[in-house]
C-alpha atoms as a PDB file:
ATOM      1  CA  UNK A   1    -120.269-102.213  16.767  1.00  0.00           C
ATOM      2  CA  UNK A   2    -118.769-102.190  20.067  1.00  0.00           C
ATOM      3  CA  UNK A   3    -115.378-103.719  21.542  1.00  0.00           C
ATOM      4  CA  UNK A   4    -116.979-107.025  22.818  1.00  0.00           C
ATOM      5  CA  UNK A   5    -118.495-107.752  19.150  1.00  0.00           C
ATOM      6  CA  UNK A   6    -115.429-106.466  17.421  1.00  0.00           C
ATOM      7  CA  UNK A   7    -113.071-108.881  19.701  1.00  0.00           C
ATOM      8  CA  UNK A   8    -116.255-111.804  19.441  1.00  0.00           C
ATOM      9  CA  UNK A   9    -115.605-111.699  15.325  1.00  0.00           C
ATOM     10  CA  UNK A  10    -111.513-111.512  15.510  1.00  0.00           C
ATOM     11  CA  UNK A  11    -111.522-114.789  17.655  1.00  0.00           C
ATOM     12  CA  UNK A  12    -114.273-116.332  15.170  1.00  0.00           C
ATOM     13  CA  UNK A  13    -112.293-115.390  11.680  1.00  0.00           C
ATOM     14  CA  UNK A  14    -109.014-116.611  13.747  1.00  0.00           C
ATOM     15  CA  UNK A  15    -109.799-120.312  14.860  1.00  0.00           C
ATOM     16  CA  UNK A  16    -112.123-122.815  13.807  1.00  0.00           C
ATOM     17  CA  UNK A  17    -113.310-125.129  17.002  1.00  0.00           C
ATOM     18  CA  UNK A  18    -114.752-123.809  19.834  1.00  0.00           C
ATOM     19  CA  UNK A  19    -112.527-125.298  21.779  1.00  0.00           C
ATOM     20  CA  UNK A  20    -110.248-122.662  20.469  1.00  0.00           C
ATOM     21  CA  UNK A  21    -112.727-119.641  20.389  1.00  0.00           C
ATOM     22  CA  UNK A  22    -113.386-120.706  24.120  1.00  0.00           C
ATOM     23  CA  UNK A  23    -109.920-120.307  25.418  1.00  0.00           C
ATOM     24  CA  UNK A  24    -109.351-117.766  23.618  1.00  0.00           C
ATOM     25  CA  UNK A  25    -112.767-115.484  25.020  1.00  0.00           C
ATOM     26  CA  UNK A  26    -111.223-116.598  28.568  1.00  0.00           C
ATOM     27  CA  UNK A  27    -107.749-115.335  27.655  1.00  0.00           C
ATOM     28  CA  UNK A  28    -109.539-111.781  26.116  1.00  0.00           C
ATOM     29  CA  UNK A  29    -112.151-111.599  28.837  1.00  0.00           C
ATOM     30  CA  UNK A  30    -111.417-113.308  31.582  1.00  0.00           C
ATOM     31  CA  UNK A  31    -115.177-115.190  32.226  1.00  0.00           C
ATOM     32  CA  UNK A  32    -117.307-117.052  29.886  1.00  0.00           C
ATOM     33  CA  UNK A  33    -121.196-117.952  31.197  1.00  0.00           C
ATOM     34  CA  UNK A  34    -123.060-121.036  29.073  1.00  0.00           C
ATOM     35  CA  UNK A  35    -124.697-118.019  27.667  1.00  0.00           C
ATOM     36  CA  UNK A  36    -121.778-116.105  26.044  1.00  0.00           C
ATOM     37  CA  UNK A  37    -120.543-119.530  24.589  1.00  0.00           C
ATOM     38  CA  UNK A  38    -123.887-120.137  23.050  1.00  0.00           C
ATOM     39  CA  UNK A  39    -124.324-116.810  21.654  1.00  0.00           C
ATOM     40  CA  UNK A  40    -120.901-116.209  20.248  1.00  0.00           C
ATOM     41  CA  UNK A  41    -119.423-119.304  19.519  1.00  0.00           C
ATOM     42  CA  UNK A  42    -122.752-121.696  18.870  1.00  0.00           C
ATOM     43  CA  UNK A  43    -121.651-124.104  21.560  1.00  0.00           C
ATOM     44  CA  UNK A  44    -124.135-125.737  23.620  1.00  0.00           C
ATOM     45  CA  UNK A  45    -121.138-127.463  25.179  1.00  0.00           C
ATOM     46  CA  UNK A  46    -119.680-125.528  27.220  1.00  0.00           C
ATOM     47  CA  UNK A  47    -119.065-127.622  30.125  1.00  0.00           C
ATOM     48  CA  UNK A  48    -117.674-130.493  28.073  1.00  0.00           C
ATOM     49  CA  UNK A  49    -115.227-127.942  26.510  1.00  0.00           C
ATOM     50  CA  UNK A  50    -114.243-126.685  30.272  1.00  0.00           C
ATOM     51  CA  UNK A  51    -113.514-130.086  31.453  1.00  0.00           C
ATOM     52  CA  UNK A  52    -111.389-131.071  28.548  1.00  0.00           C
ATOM     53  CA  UNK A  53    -109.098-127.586  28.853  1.00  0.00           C
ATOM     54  CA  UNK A  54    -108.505-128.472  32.521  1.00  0.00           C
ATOM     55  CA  UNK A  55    -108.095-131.758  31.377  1.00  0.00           C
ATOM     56  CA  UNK A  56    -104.971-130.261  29.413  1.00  0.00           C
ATOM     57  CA  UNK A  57    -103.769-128.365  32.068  1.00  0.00           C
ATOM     58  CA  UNK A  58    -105.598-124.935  31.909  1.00  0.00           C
ATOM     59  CA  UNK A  59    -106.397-123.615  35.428  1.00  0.00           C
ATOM     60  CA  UNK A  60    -110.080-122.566  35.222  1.00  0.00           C
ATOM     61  CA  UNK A  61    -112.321-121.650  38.129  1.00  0.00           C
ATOM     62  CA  UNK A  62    -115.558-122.121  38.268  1.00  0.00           C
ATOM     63  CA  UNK A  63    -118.339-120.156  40.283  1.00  0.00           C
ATOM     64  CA  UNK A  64    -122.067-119.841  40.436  1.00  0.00           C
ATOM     65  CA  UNK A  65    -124.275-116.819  39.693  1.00  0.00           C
ATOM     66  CA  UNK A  66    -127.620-116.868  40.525  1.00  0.00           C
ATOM     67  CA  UNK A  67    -130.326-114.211  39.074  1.00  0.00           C
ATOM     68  CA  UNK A  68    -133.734-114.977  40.739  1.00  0.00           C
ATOM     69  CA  UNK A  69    -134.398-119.082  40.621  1.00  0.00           C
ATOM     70  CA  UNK A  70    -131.739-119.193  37.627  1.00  0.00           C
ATOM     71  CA  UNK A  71    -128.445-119.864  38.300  1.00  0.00           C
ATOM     72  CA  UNK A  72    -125.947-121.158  36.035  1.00  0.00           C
ATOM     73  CA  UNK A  73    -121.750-121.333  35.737  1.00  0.00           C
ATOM     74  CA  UNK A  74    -119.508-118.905  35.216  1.00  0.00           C
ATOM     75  CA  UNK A  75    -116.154-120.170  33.907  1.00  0.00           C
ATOM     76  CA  UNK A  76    -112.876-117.891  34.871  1.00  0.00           C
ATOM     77  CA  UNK A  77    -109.098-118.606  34.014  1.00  0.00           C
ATOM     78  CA  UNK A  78    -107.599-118.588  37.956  1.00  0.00           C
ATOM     79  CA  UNK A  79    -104.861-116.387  37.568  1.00  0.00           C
ATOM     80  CA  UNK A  80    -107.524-113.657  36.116  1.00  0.00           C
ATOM     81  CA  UNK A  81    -110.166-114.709  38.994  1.00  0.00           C
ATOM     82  CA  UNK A  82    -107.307-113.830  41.524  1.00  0.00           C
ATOM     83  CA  UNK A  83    -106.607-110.285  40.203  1.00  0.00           C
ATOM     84  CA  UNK A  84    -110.387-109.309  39.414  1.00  0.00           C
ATOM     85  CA  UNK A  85    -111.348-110.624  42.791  1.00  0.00           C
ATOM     86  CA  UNK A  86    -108.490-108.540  44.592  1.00  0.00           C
ATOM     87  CA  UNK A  87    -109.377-105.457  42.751  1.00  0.00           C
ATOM     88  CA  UNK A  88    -112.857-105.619  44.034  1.00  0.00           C
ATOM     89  CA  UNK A  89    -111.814-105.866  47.149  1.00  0.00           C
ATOM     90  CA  UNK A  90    -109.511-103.564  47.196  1.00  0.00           C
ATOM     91  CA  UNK A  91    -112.038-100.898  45.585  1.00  0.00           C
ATOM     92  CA  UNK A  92    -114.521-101.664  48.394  1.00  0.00           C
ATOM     93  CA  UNK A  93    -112.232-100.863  51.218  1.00  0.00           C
ATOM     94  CA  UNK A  94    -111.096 -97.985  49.860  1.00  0.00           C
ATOM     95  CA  UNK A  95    -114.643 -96.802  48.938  1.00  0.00           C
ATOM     96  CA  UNK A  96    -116.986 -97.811  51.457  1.00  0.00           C
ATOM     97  CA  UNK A  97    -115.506-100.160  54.015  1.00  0.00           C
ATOM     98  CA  UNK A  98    -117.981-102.636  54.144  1.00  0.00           C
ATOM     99  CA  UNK A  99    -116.848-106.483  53.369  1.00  0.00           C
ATOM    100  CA  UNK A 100    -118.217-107.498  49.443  1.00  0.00           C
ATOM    101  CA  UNK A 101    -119.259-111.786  49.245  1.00  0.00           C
ATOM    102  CA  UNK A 102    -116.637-112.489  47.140  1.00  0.00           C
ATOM    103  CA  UNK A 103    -117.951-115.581  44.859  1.00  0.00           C
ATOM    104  CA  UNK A 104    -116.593-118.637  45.972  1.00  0.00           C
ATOM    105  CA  UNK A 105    -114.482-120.540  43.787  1.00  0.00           C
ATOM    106  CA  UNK A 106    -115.155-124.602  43.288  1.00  0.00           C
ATOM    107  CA  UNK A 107    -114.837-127.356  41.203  1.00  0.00           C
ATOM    108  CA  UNK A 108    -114.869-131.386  42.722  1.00  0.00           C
ATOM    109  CA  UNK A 109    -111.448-132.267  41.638  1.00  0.00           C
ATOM    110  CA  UNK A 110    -109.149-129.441  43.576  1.00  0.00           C
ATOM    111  CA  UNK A 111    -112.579-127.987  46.139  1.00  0.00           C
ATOM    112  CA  UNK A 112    -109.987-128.249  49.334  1.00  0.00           C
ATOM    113  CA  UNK A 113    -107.691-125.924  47.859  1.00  0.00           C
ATOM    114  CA  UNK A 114    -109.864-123.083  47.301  1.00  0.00           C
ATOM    115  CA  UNK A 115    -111.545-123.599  50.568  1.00  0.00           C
ATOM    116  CA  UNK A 116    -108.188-123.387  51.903  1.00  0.00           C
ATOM    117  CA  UNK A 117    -106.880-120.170  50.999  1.00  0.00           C
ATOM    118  CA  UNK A 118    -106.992-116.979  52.840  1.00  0.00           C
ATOM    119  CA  UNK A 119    -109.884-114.666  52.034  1.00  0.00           C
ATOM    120  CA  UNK A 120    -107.530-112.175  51.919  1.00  0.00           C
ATOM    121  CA  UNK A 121    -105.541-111.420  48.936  1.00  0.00           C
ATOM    122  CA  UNK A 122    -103.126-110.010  50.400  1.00  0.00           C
ATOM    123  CA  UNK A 123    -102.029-113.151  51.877  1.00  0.00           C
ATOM    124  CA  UNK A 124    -102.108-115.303  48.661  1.00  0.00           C
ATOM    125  CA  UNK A 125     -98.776-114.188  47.402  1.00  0.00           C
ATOM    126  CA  UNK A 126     -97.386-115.060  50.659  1.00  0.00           C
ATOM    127  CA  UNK A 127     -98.790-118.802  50.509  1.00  0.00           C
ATOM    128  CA  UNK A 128     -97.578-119.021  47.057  1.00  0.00           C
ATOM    129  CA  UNK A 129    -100.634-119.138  44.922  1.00  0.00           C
END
């Protein structure tokens, strides 16, 4: 059994909705896709369940992947989005030098303030994000 699985079954034997299991994936892994939720936690939901955490105050990003003509959501708490995002970047400067997409952040309700901030992360602990 690998790590994933073993942390998948503590999070199942430790709370009892999804709603639960679903923050708590996002505070283990950082991301959860439509197809993690389904898989691990039997929720078709996922959305719903996204809406109603921010709805309570949880700061989740959302971002689109896209794999041939299927794309679907990716769901990310912000503060991990941030630090995953800057590591990339960082790693690609150092490595190769070339500029990596990074995803773009959006949801309707706060869409102005992720267009606003700096690409650069660097700069977001200066604008006090």
């Amino acid at each position: 059994m690998d790590r994933t699985n073993t942390k998948v079954n503590v999070i199942n034997d430790r709370f009892s909705s999804q709603q639960d299991k679903i923050i708590e994936h996002l505070q283990s892994f950082g991301s959860i896709s439509p197809k993690e939720a389904l898989k691990y936690y039997g929720s078709m939901r996922l959305s719903a369940h996204i809406f109603n955490l921010k709805q309570n105050g949880w700061n989740i990003v959302t971002t689109m992947k896209q794999s041939g003509n299927m794309t679907w959501a990716e769901y990310w708490l912000e503060e991990r989005f941030r630090r995953e995002h800057k590591q990339t970047t960082d790693f690609n400067l150092a490595n190769s030098g070339a500029e990596l997409p990074l995803p773009k952040a959006f949801f309707k309700q706060e869409r102005e303030h992720y267009d606003n901030i700096s690409n650069d992360p660097y700069e977001w602990a200066e604008e006090g994000h």
